[in-house]
Protein backbone atom coordinates (compact mmCIF):
# COMPACT_ATOMS: atom_id res chain seq x y z
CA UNK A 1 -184.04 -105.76 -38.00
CA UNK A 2 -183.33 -107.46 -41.28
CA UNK A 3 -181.29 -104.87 -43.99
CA UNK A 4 -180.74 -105.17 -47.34
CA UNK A 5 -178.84 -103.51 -49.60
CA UNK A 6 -178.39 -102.63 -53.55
CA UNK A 7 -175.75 -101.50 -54.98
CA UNK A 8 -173.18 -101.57 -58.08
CA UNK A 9 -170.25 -104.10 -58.54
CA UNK A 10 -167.14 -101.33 -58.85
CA UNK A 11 -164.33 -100.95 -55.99
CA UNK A 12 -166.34 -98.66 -53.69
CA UNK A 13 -169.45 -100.53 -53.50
CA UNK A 14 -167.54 -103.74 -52.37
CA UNK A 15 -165.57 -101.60 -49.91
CA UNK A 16 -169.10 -100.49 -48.38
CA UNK A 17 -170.66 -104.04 -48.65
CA UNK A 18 -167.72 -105.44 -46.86
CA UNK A 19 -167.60 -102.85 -44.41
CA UNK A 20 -170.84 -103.09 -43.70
CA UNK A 21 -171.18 -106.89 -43.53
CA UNK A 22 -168.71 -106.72 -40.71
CA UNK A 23 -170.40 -104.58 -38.68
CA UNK A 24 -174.07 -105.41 -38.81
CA UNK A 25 -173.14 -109.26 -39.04
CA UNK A 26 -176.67 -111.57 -38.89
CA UNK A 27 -178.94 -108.46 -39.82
CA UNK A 28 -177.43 -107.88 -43.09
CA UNK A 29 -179.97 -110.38 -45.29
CA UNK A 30 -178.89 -109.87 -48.61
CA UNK A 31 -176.88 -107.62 -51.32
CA UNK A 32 -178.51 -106.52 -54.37
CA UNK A 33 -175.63 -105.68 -56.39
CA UNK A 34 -176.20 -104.24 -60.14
CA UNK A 35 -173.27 -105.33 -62.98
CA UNK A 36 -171.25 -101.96 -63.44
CA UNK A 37 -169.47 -101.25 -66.82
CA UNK A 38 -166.47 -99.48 -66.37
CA UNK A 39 -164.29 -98.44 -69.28
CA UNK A 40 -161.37 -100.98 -69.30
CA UNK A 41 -157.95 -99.71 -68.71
CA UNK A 42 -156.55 -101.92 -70.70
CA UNK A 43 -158.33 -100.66 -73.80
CA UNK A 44 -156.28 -98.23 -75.76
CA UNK A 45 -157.62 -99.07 -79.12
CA UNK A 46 -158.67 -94.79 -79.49
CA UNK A 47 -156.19 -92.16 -78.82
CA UNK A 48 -158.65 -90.60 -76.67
CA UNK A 49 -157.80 -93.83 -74.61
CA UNK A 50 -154.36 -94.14 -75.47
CA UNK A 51 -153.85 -90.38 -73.44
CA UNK A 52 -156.04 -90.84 -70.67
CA UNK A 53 -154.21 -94.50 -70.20
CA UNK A 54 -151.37 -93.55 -67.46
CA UNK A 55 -154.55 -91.41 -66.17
CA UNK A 56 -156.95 -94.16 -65.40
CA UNK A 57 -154.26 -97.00 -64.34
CA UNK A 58 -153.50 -94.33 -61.58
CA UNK A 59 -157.11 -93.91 -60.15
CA UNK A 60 -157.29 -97.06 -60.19
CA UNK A 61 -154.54 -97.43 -58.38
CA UNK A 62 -155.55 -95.12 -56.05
CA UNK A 63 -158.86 -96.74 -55.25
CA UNK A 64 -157.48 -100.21 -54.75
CA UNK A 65 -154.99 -98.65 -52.09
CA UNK A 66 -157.23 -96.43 -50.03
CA UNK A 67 -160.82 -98.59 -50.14
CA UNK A 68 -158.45 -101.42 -49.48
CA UNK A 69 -157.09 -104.37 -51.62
CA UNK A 70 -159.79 -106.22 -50.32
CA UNK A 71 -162.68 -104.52 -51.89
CA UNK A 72 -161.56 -106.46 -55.19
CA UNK A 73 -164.34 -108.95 -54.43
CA UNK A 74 -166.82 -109.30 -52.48
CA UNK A 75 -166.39 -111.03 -49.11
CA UNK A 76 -170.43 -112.51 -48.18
CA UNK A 77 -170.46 -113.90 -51.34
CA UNK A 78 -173.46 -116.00 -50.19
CA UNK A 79 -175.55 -113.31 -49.40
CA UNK A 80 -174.79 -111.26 -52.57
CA UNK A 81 -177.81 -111.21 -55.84
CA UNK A 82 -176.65 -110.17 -59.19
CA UNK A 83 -178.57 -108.32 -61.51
CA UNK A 84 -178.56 -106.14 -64.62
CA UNK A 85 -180.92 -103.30 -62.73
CA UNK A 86 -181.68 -102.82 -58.79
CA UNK A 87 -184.97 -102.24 -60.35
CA UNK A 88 -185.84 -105.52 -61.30
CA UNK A 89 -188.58 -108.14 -60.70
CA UNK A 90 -186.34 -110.29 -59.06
CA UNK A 91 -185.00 -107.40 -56.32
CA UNK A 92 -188.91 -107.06 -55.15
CA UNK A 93 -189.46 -110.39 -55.02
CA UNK A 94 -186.20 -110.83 -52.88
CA UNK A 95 -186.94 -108.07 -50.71
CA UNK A 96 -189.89 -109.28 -49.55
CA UNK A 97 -188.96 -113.37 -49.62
CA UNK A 98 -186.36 -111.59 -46.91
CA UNK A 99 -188.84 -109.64 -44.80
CA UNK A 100 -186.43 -106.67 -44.89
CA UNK A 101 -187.14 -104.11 -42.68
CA UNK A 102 -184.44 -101.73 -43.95
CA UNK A 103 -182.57 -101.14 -47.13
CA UNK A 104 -179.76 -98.78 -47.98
CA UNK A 105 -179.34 -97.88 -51.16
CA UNK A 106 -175.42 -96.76 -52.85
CA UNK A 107 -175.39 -96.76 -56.59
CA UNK A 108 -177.12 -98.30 -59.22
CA UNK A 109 -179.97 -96.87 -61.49
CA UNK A 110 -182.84 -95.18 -59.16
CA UNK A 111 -184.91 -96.89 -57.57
CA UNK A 112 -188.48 -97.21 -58.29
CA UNK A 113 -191.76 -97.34 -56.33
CA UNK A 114 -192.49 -100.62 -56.50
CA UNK A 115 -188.93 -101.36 -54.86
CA UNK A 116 -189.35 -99.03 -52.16
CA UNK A 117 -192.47 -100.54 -51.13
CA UNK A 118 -191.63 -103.74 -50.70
CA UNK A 119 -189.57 -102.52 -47.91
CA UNK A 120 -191.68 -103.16 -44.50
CA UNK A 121 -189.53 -99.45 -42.61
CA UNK A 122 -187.80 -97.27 -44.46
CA UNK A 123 -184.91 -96.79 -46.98
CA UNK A 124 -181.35 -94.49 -46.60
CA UNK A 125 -179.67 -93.56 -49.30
CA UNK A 126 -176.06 -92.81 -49.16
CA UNK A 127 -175.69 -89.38 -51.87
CA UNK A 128 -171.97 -88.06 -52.73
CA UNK A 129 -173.29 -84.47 -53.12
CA UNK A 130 -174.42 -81.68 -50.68
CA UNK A 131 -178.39 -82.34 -51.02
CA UNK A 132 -180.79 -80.62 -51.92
CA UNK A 133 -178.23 -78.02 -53.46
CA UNK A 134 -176.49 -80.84 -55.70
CA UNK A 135 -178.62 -83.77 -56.78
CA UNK A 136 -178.20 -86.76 -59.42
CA UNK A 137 -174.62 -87.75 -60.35
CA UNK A 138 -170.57 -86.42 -59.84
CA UNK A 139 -172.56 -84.16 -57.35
CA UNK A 140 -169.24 -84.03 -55.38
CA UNK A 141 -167.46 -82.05 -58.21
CA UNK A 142 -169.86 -79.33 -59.92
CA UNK A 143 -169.78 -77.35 -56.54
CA UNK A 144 -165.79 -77.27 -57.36
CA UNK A 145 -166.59 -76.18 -60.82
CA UNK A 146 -168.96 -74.06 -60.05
CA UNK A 147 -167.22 -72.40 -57.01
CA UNK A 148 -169.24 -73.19 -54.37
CA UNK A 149 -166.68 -74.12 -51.83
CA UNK A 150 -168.98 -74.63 -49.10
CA UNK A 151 -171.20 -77.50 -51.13
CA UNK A 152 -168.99 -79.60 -51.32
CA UNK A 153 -170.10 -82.31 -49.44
CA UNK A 154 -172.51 -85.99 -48.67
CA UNK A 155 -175.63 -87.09 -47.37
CA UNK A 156 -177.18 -89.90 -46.09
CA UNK A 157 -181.14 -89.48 -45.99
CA UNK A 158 -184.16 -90.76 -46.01
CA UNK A 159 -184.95 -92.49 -49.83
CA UNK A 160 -188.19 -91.24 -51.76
CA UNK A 161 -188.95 -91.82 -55.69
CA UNK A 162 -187.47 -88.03 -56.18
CA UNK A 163 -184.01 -87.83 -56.87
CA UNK A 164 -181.56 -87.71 -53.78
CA UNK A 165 -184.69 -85.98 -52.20
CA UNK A 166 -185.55 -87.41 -48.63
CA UNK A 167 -185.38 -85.92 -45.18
CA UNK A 168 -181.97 -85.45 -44.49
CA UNK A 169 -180.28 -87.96 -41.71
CA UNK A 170 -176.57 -86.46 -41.67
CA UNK A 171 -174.76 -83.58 -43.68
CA UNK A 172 -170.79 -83.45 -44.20
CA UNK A 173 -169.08 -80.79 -45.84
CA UNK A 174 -165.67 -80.99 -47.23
CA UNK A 175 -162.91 -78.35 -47.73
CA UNK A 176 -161.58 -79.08 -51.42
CA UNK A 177 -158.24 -76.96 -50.43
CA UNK A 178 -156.96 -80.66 -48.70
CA UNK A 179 -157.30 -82.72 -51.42
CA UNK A 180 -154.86 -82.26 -54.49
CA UNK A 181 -156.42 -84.97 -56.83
CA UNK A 182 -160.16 -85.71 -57.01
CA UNK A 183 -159.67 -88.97 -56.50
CA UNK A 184 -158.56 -88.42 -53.30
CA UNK A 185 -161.63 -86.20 -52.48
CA UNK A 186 -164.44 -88.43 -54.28
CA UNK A 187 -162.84 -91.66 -51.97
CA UNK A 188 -162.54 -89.69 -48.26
CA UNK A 189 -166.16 -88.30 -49.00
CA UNK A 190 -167.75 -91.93 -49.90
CA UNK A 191 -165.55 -93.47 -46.94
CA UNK A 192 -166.54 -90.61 -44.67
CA UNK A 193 -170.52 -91.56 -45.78
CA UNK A 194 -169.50 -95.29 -44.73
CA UNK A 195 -168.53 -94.35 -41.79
CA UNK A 196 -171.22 -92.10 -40.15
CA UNK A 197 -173.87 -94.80 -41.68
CA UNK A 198 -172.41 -97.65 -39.49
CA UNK A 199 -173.31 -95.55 -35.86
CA UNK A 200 -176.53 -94.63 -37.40
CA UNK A 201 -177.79 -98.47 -38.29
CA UNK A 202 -176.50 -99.39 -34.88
CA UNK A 203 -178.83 -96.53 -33.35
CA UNK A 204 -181.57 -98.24 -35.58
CA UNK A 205 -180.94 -101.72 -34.70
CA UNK A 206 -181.63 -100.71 -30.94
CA UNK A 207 -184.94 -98.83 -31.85
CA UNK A 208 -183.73 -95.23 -31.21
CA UNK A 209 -185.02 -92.62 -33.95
CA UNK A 210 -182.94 -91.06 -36.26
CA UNK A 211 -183.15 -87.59 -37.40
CA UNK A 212 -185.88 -86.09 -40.44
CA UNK A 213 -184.58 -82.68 -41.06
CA UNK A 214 -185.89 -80.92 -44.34
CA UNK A 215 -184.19 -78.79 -46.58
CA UNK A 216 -186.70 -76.10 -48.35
CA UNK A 217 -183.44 -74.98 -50.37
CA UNK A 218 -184.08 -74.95 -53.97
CA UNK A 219 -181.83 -77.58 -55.76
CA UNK A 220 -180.87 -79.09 -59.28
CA UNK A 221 -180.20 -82.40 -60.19
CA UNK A 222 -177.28 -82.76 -62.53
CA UNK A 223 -177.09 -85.82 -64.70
CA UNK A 224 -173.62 -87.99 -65.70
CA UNK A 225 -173.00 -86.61 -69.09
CA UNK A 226 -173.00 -83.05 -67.79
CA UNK A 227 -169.53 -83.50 -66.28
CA UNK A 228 -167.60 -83.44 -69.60
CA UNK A 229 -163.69 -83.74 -69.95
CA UNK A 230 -163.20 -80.07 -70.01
CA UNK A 231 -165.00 -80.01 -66.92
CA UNK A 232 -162.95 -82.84 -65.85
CA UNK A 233 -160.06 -80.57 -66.30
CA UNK A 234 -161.57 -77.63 -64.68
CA UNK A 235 -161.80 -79.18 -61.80
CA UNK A 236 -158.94 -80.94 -61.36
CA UNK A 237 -156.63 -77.59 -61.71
CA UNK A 238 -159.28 -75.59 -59.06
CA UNK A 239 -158.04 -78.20 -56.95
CA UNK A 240 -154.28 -78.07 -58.12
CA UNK A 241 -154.60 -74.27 -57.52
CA UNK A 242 -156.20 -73.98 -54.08
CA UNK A 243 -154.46 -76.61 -52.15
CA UNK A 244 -150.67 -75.12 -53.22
CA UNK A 245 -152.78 -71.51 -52.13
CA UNK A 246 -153.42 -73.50 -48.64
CA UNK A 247 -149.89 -75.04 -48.54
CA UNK A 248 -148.26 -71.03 -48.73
């Protein structure tokens, strides 16, 4: 089975690539990997920037320790495509110049029909939300801000053109009570995700079936610029406050 994936270019996406490349070895064909723009942490030309400065050297701190030191770079370097959109002519092309069989799909812009297609099985995509309650992007937090404790969560499933809308694979919930930063819960969840993918490619590769379980549940698909600072904030002292409630 030849597998492909696309993906973005910040910390966690190397960490998965890297992990990944280990694991499945030969049948990993190639890395579509989209240019990410991350706000620098060394600009502090705003105040805005200047007091969130400490804030973002820390995370990224954070990240660098627990997804390893190594997911700086990118270790298959060979195998690895740049591009400024997953969703480019070139990523088609390349998928099928391949012959890949399967592609998984973690971050970048959504991907489009056309991409899909020229995949000869299926698609996973890896989703840090509980789908289909909490769709589209920082899917891990509004749960938190909205109190609902018990979607908090990932999913791996099966990729369609809808938003973070397949047939479910796997389901993990989280208890936001352990985790006093959210940092530290948005880098278990994706590592947890990781981590239940690699079993589930290895059923693949030796032609068992994986589960297609759908949800009827209604959903809503939140969008990037819906998780403001102030909601930021929120959810970082919901955290605070419930795991010094669990530590009493």
């Amino acid at each position: 089975m030849n597998i492909a994936i696309t993906t973005a270019t910040q910390i966690r996406h190397k960490y998965m690539v890297n992990l990944l490349d280990r694991h499945l070895g030969y049948a990993l064909k190639v890395v579509v990997a989209q240019r990410s723009r991350e706000p620098s942490e060394t600009d502090a030309s705003a105040p805005q920037n200047k007091k969130h400065l400490f804030e973002r050297l820390f995370e990224k701190i954070i990240k660098i320790v627990l997804f390893r030191p190594s997911s700086l770079h990118f270790r298959p370097k060979e195998k690895i495509v740049y591009v400024d959109s997953v969703n480019d002519d070139i990523v088609k092309r390349t998928l099928q110049e391949r012959q890949i069989d399967l592609l998984i799909i973690f971050g970048g812009k959504i991907i489009k029909d056309e991409i899909l297609a020229a995949v000869k099985y299926r698609a996973i995509n890896i989703h840090n939300g509980y789908s289909p309650y909490y769709k589209g992007s920082y899917t891990i937090f509004f749960p938190i801000a909205e109190h609902t404790f018990d979607k908090v969560g990932t999913t791996i499933h099966w990729a369609i053109p809808q938003v973070d809308a397949g047939s479910i694979i796997l389901r993990h919930r989280f208890v936001p009570a352990f985790y006093l930063h959210p940092e530290l819960l948005f880098i278990q969840s994706i590592k947890h995700s990781i981590a239940s993918l690699i079993p589930l490619l290895g059923l693949l590769q030796k032609g068992y079936t994986l589960p297609q379980i759908d949800d009827p549940a209604p959903g809503r698909t939140y969008k990037g610029k819906e998780y403001t600072p102030e909601k930021k904030q929120a959810v970082k002292k919901i955290l605070w406050r419930l795991f010094w409630r669990h530590r009493i």
